[in-house]
Protein backbone atom coordinates (compact mmCIF):
# COMPACT_ATOMS: atom_id res chain seq x y z
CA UNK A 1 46.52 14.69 -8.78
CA UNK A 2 45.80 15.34 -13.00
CA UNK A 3 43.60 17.98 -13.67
CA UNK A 4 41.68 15.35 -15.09
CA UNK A 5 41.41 13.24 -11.60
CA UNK A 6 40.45 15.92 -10.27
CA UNK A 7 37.15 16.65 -12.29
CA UNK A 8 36.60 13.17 -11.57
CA UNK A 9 36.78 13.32 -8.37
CA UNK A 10 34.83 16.44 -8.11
CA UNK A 11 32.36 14.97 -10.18
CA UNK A 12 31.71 12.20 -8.33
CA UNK A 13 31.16 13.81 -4.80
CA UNK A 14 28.64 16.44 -7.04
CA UNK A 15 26.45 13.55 -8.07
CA UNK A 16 26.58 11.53 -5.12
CA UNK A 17 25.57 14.80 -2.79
CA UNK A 18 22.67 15.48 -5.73
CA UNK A 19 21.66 12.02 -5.15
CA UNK A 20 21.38 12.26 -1.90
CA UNK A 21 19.31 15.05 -1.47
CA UNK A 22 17.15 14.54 -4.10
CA UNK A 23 16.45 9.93 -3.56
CA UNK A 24 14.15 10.89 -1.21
CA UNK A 25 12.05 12.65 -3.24
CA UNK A 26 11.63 11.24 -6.35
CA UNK A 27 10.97 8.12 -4.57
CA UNK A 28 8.12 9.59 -3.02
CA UNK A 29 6.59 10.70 -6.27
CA UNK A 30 7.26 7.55 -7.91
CA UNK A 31 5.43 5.91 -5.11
CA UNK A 32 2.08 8.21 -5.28
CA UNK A 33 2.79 7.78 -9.68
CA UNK A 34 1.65 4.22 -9.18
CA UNK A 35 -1.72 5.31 -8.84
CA UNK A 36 -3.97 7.49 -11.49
CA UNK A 37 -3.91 10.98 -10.22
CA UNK A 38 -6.81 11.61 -9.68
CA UNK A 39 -7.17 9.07 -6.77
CA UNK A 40 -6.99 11.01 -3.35
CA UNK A 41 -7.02 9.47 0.09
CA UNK A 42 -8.58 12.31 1.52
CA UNK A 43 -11.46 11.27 4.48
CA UNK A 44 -9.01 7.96 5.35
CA UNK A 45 -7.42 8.19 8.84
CA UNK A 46 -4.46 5.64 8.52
CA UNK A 47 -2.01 4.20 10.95
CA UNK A 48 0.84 3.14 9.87
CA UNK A 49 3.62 0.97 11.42
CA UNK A 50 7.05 1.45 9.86
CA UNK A 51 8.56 -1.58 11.95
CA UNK A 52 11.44 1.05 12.95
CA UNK A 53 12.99 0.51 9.33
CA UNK A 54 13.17 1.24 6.10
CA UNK A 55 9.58 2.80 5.62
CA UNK A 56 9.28 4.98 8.67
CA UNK A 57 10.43 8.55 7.16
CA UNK A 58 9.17 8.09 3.40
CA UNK A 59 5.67 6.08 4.19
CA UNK A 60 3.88 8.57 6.09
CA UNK A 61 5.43 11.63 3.30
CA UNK A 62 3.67 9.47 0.80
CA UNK A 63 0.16 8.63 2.58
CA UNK A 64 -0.17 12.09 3.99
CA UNK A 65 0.59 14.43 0.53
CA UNK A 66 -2.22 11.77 -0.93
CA UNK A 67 -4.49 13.10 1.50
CA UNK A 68 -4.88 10.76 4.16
CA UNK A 69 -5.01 11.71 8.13
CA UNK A 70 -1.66 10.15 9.41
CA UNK A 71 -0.84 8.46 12.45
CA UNK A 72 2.36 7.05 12.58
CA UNK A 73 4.16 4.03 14.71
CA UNK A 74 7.33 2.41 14.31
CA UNK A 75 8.86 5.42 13.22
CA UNK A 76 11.93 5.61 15.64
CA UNK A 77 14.42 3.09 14.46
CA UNK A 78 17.60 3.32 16.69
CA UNK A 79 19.50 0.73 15.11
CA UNK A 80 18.61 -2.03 16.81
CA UNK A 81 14.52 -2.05 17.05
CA UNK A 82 13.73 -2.88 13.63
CA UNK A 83 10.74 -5.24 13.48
CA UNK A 84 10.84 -5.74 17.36
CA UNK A 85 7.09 -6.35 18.40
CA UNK A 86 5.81 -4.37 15.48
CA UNK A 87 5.21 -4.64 12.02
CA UNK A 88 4.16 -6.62 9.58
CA UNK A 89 5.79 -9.60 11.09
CA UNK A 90 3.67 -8.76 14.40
CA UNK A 91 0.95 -7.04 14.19
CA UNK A 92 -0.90 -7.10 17.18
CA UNK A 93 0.09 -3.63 18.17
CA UNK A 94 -1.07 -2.41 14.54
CA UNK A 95 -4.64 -3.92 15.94
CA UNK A 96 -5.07 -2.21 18.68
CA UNK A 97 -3.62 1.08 17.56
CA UNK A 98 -6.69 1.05 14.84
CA UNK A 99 -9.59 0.68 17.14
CA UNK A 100 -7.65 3.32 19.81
CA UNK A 101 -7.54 5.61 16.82
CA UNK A 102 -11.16 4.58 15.16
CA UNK A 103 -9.18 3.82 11.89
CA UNK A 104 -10.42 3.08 8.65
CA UNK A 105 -7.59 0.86 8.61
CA UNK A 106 -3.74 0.37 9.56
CA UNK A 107 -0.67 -0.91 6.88
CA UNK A 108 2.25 -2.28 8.37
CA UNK A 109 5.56 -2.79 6.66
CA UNK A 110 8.74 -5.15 7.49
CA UNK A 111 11.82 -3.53 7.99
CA UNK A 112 13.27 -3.38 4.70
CA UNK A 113 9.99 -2.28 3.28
CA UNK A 114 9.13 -4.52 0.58
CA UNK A 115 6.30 -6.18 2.43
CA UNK A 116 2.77 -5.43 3.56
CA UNK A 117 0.01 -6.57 5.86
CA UNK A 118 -3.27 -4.21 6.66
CA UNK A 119 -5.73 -4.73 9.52
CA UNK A 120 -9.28 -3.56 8.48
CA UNK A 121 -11.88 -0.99 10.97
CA UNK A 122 -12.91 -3.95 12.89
CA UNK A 123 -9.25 -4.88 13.48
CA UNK A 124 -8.25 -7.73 11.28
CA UNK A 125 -5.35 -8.57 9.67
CA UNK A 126 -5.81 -8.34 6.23
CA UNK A 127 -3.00 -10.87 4.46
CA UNK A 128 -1.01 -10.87 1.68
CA UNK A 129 -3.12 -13.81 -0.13
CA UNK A 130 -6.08 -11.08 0.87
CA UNK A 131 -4.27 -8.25 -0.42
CA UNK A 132 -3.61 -9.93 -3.68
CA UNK A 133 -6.85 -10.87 -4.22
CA UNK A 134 -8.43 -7.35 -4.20
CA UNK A 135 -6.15 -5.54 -6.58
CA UNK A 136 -6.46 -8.99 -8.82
CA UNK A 137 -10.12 -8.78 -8.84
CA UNK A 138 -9.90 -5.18 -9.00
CA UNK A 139 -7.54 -5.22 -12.30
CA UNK A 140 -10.15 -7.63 -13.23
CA UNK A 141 -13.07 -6.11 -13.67
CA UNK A 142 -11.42 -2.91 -15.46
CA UNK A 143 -9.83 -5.28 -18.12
CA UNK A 144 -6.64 -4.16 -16.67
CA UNK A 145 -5.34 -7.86 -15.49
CA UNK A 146 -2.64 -9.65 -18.03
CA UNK A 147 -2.97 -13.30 -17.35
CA UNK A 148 -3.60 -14.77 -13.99
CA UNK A 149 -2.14 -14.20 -10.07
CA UNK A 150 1.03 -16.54 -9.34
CA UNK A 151 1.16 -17.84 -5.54
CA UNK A 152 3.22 -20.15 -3.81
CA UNK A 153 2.98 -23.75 -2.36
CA UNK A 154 1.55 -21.67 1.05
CA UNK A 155 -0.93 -19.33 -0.51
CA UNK A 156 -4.65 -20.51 1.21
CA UNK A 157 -6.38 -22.26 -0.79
CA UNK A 158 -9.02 -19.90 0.17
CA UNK A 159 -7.55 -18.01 -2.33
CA UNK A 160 -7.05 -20.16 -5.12
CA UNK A 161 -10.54 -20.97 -4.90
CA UNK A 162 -11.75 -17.53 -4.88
CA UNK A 163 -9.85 -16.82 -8.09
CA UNK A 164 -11.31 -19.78 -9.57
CA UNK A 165 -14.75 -18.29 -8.40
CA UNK A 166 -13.77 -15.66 -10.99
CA UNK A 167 -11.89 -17.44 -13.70
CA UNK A 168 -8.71 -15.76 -12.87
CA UNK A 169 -6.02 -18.21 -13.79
CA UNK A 170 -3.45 -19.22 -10.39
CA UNK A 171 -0.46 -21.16 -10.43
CA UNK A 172 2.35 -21.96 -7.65
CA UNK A 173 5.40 -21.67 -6.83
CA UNK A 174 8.17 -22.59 -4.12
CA UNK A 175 8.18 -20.46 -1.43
CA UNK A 176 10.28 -16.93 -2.48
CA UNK A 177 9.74 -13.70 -3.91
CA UNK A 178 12.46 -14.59 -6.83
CA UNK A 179 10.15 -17.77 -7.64
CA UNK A 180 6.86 -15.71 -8.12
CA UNK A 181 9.21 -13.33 -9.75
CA UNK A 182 10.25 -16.21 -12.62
CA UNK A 183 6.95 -17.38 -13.19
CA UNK A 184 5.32 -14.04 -13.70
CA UNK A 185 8.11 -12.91 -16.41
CA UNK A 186 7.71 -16.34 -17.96
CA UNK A 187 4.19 -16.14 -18.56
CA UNK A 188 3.48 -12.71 -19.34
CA UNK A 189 1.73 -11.85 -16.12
CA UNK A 190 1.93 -8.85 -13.57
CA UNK A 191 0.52 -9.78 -10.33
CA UNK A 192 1.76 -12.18 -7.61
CA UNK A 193 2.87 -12.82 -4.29
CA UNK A 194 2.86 -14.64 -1.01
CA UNK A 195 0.86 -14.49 2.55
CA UNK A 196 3.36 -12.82 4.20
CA UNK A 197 2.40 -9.91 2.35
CA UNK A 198 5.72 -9.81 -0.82
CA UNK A 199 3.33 -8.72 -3.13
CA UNK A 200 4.72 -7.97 -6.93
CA UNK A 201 2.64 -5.43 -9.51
CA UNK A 202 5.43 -5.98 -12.31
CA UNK A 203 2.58 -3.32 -14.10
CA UNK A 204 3.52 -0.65 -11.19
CA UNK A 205 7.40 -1.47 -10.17
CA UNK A 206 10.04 -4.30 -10.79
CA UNK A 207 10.22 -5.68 -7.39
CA UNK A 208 8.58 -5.78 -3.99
CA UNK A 209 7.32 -2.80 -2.44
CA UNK A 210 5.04 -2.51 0.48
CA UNK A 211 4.12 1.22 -0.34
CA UNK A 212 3.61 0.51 -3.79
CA UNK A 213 1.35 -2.60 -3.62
CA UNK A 214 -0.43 -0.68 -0.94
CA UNK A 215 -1.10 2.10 -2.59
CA UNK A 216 -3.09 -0.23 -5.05
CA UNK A 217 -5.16 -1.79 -2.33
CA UNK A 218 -5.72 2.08 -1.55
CA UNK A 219 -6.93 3.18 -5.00
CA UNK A 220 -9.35 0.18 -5.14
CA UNK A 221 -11.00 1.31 -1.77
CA UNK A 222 -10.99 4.91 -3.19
CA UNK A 223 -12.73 3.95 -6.19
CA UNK A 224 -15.27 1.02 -5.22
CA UNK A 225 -16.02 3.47 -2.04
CA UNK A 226 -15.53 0.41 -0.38
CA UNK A 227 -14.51 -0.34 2.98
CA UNK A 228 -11.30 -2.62 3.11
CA UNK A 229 -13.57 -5.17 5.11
CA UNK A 230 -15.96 -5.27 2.77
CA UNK A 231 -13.10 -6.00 0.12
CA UNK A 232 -12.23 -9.20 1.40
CA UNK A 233 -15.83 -10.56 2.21
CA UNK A 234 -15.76 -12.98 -1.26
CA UNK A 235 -11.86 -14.59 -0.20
CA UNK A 236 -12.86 -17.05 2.83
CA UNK A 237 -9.33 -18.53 3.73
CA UNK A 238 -9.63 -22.16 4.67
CA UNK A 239 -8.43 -23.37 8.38
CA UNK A 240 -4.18 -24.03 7.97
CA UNK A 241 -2.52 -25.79 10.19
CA UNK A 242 1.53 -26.22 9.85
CA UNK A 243 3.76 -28.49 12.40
CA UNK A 244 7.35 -28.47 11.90
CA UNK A 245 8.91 -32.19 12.44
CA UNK A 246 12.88 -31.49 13.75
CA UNK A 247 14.80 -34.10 11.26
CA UNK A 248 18.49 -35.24 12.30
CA UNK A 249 20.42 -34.79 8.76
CA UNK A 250 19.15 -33.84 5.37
CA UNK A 251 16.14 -35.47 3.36
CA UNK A 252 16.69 -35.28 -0.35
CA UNK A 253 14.05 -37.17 -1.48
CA UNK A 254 10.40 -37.45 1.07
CA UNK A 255 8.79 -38.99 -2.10
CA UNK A 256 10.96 -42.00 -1.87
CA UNK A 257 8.91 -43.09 1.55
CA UNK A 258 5.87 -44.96 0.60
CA UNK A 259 5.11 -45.09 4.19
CA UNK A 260 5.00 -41.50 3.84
CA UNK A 261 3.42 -41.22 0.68
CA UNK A 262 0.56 -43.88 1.62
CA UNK A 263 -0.49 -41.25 4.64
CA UNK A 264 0.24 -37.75 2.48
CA UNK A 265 -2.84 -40.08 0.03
CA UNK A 266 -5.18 -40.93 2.78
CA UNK A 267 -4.98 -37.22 4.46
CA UNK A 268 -5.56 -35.99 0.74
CA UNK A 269 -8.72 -38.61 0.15
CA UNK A 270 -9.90 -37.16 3.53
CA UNK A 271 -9.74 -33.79 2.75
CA UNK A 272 -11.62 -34.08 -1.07
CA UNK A 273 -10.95 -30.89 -3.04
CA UNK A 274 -11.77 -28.52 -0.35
CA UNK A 275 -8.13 -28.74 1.23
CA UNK A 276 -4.04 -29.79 0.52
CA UNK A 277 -1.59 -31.38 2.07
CA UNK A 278 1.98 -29.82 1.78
CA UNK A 279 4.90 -31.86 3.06
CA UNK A 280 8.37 -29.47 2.53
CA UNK A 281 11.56 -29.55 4.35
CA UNK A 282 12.71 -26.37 5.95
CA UNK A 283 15.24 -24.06 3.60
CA UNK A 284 17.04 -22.95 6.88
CA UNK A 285 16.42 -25.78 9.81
CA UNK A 286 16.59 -29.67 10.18
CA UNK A 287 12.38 -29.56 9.71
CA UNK A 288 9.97 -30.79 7.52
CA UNK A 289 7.08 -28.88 8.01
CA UNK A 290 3.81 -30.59 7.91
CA UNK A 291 1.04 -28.23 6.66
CA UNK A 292 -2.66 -29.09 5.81
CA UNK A 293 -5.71 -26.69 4.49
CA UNK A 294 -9.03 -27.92 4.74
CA UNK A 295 -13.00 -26.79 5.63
CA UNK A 296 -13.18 -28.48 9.25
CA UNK A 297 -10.14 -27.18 11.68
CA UNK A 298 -11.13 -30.10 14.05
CA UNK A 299 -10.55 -32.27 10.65
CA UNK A 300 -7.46 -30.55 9.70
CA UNK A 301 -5.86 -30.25 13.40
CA UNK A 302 -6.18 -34.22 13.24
CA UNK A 303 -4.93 -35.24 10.69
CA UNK A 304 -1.92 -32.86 10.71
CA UNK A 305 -1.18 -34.42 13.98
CA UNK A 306 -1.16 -37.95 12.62
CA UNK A 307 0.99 -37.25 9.78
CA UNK A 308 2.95 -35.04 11.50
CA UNK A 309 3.53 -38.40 13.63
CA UNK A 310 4.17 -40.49 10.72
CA UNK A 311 6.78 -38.40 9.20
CA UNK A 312 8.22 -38.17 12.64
CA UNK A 313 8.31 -41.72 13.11
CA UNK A 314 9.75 -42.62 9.71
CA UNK A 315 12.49 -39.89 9.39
């Protein structure tokens, strides 16, 4: 090997080792950088479920040198747990870890980290469509929000109508983080996201991050001196029922049915401007998926069923 090859070589292995070591860390501080510094967490008792992935060694690091009590769950990934019964995708043992612990609240993350649900004292889950709605109202009222909040065609329409309770501009997208993504760059704005809790600050970070968009729930509690029930008392989420409708083939076109789009009217009519029907087919099964938002759940569980049956019957 060249002299030359050599330096290389030995310059490569220096900064990958010095990368190594030191990822950890500045992550960390970037994390607890996208909040002021002056916010503490110090008086919160947190649990936290790292869904046995990505989260579990960095999350608690970051909540705990903020000054929160730390109680962590999901921290033992072993290669093949990740996101098995826990999480953010299921979060019932995230519930009943809070009231065990008398929690001021619990944040769960997926396994690669880049999403985020939070159950409340009382033990509820606290959504994404939730979660975006307190640091949107939040940026809000300290002049801090650029633009409006972009959703997708599954964000509640609880949602959209609490934003419209506050003049806060909301527009939709198909479902996917890279669609929010587009439509916040192409309009200028910051803050979007879906249900499932893939929330984007584009203010804070350039992606999803479940620690960072958390963090910003966290500094609104801190500096309201709210509780995170109390946070989420103006966003009433409307009844939503979805029923997937197995399809044999593709469907390119539903809107070419008038059968289909006669009943998609009628269900609308029904529901007024209170509630939405969404007809979509599936991005990864044979389904259309049937899914209708409305003020009465007896209303809404009806007529998803009959649509439901008409797309059934004429697909």
């Amino acid at each position: 090997m060249y002299e030359s090859e050599m330096e290389i070589s030995e310059s490569a292995t220096l900064g990958k080792a010095h990368r190594m070591v030191d990822a950890q860390g500045r992550y960390i501080e970037a994390c607890k950088a996208s909040i002021p510094i002056n916010v503490r967490l110090k008086g919160l008792k947190i649990v936290l479920d790292c869904s046995n992935g990505a989260t579990y060694d960095i999350a608690p690091k970051v909540f705990a040198e903020l000054g929160a009590k730390v109680v962590s769950t999901g921290d033992k990934p072993d290669g093949l747990n990740i996101n098995y019964e826990c999480g953010s995708t299921d979060p019932e043992h995230l519930v009943t870890r809070v009231k065990v612990e008398g929690a001021d609240l619990g944040i769960a993350f997926d396994g690669d980290g880049d999403r985020v649900l939070m159950v409340d004292n009382k033990g509820e889950v606290v959504d994404g469509d939730e979660l975006l709605y307190i640091i949107a109202t939040a940026r809000q009222d300290r002049g801090l929000l650029q633009g409006g909040v972009v959703g997708t065609v599954m964000s509640n329409f609880g949602l959209e109508l609490a934003l419209k309770e506050r003049h806060i501009p909301f527009m939709r997208t198909p479902v996917g983080d890279r669609h929010v993504h587009k439509a916040l760059t192409g309009n200028g704005w910051t803050l979007g996201g879906e249900a499932s809790g893939h929330l984007l600050c584009l203010d804070r970070t350039s992606t999803g991050d479940g620690i960072v968009s958390a963090l910003q729930v966290l500094e609104v509690m801190v500096s309201k001196a709210r509780s995170l029930a109390e946070l989420t008392t103006d966003v009433q989420k409307l009844p939503q029922v979805m029923i997937n409708v197995p399809i044999s083939g593709e469907v390119s076109d539903l809107g070419s049915s008038e059968t289909i789009n006669a009943a998609v009217k009628s269900v609308q009519n029904q529901l007024g401007d209170t509630g939405r029907v969404i007809l979509r087919p599936s991005g990864t099964e044979p389904l259309i998926r049937v899914t209708l938002e409305g003020i009465d759940a007896t209303q809404v569980n009806q007529l998803a069923e009959e649509l439901a049956e008409v797309v059934r019957n004429e697909l």
